[in-house]
PDB file of N, CA and C in Angstrom:
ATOM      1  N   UNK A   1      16.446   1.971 -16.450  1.00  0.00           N
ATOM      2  CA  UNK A   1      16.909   0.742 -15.847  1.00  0.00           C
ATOM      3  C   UNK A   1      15.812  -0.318 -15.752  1.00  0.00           C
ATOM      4  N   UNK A   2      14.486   0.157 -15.633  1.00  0.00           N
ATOM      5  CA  UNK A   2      13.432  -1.128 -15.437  1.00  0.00           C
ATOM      6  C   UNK A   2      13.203  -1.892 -16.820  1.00  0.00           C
ATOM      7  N   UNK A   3      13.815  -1.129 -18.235  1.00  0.00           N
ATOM      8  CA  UNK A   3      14.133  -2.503 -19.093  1.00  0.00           C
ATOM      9  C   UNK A   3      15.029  -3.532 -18.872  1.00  0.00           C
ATOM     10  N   UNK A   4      15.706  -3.029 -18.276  1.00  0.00           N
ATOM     11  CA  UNK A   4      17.020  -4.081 -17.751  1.00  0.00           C
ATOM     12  C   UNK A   4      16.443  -4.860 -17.117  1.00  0.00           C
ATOM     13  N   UNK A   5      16.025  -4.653 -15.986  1.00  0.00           N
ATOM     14  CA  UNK A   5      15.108  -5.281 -15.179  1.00  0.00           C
ATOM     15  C   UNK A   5      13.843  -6.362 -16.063  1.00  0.00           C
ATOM     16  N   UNK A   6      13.564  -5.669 -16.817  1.00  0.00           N
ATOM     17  CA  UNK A   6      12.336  -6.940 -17.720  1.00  0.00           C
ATOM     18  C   UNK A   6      13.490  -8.039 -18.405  1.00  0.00           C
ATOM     19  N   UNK A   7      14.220  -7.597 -19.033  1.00  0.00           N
ATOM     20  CA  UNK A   7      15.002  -8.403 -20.125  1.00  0.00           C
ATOM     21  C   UNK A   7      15.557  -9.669 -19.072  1.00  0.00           C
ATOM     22  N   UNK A   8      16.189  -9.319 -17.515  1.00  0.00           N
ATOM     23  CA  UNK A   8      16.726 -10.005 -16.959  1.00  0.00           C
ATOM     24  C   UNK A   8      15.744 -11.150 -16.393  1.00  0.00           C
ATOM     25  N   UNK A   9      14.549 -10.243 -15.874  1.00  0.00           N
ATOM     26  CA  UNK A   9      13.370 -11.796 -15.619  1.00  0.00           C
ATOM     27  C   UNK A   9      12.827 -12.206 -16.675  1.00  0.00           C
ATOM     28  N   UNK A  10      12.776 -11.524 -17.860  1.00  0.00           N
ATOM     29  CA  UNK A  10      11.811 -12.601 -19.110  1.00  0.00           C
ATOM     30  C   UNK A  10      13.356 -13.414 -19.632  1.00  0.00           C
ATOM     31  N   UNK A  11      14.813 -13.311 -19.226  1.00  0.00           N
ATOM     32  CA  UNK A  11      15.337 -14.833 -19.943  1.00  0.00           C
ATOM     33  C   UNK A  11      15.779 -15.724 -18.689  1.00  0.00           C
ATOM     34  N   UNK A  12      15.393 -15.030 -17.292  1.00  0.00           N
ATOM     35  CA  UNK A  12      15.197 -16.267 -16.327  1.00  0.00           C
ATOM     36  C   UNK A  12      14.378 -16.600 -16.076  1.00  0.00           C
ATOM     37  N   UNK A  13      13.291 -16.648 -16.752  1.00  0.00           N
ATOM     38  CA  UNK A  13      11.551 -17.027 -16.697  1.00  0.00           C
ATOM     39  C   UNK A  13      11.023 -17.187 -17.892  1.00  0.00           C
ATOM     40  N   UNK A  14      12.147 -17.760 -18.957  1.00  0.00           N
ATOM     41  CA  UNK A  14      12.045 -18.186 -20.147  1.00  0.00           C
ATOM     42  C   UNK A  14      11.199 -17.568 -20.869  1.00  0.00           C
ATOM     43  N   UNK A  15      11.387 -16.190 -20.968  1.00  0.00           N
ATOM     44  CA  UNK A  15      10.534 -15.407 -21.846  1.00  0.00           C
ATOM     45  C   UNK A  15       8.903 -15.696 -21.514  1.00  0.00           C
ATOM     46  N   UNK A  16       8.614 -15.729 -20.596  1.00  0.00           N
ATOM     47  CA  UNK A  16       7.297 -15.932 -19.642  1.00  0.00           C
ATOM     48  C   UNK A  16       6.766 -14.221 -19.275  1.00  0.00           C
ATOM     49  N   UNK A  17       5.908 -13.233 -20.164  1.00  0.00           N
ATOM     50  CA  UNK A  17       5.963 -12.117 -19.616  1.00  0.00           C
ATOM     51  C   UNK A  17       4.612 -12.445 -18.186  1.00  0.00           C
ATOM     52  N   UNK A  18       4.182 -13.602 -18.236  1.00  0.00           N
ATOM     53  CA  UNK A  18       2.865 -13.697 -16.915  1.00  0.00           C
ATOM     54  C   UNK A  18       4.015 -13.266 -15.903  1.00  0.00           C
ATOM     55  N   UNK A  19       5.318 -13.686 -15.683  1.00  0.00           N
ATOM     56  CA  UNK A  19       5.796 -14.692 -14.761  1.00  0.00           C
ATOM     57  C   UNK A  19       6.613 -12.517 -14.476  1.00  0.00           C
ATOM     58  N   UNK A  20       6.791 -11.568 -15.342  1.00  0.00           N
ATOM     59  CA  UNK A  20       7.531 -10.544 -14.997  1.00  0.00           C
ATOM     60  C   UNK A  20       6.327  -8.989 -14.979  1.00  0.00           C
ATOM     61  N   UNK A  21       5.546  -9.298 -14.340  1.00  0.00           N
ATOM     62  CA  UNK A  21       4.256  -8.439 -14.216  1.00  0.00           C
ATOM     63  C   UNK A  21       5.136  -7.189 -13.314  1.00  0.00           C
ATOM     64  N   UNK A  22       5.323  -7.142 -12.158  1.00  0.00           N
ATOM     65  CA  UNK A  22       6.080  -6.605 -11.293  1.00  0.00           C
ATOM     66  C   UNK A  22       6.566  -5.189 -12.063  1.00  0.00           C
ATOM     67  N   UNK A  23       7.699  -6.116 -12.812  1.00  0.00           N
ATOM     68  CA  UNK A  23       8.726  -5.135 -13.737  1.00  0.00           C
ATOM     69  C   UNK A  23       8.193  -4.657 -14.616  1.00  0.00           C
ATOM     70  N   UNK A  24       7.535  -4.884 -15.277  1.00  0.00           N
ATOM     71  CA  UNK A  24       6.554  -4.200 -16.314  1.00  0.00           C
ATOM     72  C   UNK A  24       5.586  -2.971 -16.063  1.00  0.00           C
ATOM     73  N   UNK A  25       5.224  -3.341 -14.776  1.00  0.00           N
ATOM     74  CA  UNK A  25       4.388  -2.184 -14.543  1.00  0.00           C
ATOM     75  C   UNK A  25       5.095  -1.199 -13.586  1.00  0.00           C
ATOM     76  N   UNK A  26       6.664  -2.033 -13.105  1.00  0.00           N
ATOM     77  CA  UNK A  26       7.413  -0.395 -12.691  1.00  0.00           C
ATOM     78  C   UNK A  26       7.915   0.671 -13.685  1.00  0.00           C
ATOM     79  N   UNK A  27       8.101  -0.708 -15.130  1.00  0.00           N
ATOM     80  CA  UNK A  27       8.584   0.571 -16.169  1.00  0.00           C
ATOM     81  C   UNK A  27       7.403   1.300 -16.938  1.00  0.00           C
ATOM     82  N   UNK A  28       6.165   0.781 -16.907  1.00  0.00           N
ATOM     83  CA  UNK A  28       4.916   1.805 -17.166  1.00  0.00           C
ATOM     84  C   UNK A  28       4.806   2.954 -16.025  1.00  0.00           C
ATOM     85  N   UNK A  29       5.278   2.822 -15.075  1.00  0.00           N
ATOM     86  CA  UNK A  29       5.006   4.142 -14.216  1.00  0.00           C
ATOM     87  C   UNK A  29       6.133   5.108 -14.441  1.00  0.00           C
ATOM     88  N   UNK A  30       7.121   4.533 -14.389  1.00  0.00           N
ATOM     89  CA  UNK A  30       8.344   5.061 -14.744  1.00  0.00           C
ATOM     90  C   UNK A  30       8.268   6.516 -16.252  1.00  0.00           C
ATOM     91  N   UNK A  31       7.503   5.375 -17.366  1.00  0.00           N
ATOM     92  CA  UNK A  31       7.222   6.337 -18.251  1.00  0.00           C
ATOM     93  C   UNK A  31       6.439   7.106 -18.326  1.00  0.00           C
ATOM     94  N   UNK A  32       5.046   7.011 -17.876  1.00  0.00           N
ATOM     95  CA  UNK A  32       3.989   7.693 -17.642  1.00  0.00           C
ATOM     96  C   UNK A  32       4.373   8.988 -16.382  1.00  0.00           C
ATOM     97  N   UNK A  33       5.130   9.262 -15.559  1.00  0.00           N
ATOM     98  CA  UNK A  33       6.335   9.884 -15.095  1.00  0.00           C
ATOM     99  C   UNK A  33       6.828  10.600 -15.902  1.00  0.00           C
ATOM    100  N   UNK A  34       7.446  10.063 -17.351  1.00  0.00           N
ATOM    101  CA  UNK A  34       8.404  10.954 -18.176  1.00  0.00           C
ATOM    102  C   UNK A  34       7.464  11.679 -18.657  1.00  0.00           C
ATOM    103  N   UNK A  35       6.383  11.055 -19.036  1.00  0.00           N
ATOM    104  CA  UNK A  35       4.970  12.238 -19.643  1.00  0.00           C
ATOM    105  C   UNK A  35       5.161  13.267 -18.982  1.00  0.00           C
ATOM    106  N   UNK A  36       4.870  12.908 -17.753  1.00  0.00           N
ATOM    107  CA  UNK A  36       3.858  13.753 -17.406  1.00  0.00           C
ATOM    108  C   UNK A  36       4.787  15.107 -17.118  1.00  0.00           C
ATOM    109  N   UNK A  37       6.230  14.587 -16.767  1.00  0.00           N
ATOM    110  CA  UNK A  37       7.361  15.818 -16.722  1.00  0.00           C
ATOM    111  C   UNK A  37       7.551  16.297 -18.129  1.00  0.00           C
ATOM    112  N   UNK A  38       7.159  15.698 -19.315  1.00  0.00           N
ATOM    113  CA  UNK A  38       7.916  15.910 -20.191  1.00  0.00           C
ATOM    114  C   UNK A  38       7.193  16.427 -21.198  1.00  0.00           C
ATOM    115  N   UNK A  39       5.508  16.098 -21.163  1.00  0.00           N
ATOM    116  CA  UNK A  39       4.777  16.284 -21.908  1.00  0.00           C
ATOM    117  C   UNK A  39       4.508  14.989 -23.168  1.00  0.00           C
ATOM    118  N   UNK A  40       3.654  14.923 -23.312  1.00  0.00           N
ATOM    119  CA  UNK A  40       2.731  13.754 -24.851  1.00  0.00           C
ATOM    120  C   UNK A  40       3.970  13.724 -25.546  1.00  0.00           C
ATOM    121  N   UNK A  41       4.184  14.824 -26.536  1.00  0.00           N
ATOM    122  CA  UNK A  41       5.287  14.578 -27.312  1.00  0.00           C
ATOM    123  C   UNK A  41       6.525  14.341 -26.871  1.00  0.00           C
ATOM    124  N   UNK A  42       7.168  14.079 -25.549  1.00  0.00           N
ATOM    125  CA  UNK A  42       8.232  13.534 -25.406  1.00  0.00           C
ATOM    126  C   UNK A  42       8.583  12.118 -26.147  1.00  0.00           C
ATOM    127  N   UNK A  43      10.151  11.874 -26.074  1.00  0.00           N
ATOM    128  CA  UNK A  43       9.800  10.574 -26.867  1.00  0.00           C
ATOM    129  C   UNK A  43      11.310   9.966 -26.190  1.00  0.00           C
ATOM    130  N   UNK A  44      10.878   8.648 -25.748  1.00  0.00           N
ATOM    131  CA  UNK A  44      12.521   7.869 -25.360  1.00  0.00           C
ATOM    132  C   UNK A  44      12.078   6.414 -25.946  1.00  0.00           C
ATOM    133  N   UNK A  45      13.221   5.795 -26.312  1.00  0.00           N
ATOM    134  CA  UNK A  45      13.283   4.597 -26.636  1.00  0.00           C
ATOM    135  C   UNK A  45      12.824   2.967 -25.846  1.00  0.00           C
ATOM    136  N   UNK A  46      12.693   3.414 -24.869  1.00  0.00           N
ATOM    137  CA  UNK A  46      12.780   2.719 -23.330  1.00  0.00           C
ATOM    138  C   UNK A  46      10.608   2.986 -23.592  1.00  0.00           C
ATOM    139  N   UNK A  47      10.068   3.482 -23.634  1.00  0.00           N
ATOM    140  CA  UNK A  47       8.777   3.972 -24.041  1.00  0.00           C
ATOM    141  C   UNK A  47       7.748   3.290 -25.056  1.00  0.00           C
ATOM    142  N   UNK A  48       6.725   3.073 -24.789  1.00  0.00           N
ATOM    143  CA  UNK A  48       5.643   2.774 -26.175  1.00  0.00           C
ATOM    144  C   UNK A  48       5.190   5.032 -25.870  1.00  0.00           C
ATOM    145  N   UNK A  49       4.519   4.920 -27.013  1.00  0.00           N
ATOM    146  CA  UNK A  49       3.887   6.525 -27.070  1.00  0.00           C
ATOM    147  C   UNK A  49       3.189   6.812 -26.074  1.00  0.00           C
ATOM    148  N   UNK A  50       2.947   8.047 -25.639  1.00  0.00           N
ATOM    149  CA  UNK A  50       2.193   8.112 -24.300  1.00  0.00           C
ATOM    150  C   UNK A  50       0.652   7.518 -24.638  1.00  0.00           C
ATOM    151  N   UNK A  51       0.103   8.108 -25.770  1.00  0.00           N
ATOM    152  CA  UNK A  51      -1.199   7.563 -25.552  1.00  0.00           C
ATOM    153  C   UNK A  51      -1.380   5.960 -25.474  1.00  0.00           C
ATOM    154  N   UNK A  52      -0.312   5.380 -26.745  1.00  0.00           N
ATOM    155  CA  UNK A  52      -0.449   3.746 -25.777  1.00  0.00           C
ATOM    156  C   UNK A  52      -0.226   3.252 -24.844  1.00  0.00           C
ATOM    157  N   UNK A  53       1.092   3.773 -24.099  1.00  0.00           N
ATOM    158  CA  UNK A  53       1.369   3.451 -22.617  1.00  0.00           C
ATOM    159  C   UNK A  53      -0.266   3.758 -21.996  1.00  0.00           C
ATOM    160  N   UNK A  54      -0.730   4.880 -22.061  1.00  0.00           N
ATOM    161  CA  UNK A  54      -1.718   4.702 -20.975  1.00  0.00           C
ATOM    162  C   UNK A  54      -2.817   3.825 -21.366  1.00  0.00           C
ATOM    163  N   UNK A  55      -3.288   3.545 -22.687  1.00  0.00           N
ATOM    164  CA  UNK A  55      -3.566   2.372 -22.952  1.00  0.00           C
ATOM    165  C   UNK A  55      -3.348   1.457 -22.351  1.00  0.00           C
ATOM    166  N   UNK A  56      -2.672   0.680 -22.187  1.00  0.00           N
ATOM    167  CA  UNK A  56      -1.924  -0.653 -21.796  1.00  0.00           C
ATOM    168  C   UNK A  56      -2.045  -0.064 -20.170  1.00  0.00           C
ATOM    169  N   UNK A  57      -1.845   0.751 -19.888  1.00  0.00           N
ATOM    170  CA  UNK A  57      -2.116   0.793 -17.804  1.00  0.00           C
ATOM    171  C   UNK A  57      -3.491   0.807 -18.081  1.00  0.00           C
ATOM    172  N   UNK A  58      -4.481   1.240 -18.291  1.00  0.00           N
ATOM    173  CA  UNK A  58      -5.600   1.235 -17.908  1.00  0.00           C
ATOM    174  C   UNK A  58      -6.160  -0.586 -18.727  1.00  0.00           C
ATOM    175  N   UNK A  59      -5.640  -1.273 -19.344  1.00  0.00           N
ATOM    176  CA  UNK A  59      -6.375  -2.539 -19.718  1.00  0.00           C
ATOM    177  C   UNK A  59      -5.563  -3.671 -18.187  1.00  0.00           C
ATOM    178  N   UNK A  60      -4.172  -3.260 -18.450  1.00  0.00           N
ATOM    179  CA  UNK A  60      -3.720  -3.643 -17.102  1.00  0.00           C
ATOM    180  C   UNK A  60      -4.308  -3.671 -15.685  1.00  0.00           C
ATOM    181  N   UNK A  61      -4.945  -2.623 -15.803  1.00  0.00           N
ATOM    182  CA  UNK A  61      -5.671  -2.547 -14.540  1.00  0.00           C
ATOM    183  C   UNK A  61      -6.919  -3.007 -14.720  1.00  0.00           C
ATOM    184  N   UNK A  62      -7.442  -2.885 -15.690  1.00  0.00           N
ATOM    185  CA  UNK A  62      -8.461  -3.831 -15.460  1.00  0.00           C
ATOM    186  C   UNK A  62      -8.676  -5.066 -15.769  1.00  0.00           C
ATOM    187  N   UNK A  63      -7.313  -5.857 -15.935  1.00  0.00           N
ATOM    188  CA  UNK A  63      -7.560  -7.131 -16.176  1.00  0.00           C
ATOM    189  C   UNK A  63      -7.477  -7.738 -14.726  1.00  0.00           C
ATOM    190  N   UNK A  64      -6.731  -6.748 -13.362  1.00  0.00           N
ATOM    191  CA  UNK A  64      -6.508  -7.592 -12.295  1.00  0.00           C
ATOM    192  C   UNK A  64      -7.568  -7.270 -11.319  1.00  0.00           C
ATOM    193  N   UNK A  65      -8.454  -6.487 -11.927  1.00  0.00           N
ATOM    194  CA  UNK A  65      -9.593  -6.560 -11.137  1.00  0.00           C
ATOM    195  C   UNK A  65     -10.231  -7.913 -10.468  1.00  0.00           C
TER     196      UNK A  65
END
């Protein structure tokens, strides 16, 4: 559901992803979650791969340092 959630604030925030940070990083936890129940090779569509998801959380986090 937290793609739903992105799709709905990036076309009421005119495709602005600054403006849908929130939602983005509920559906990175969300997946990083499916990992971790599911293991690396799990795979859903809703997902980047686990090793890039955690990619992208750890640059995430350090950009709001």
């Amino acid at each position: 559901m937290e793609q739903c959630a992105i799709q709905d604030c990036l076309q009421k925030n005119s495709f602005n992803e600054d403006k849908c940070q929130a939602q983005i990083d509920a559906l990175y936890e969300c997946c990083n979650a499916f990992y971790q129940e599911r293991g690396d090779q799990a795979s859903t569509v809703s997902c980047p791969k686990a090793n890039l998801l955690r990619l992208k959380m750890k640059q995430r986090a350090q950009a709001a340092k």
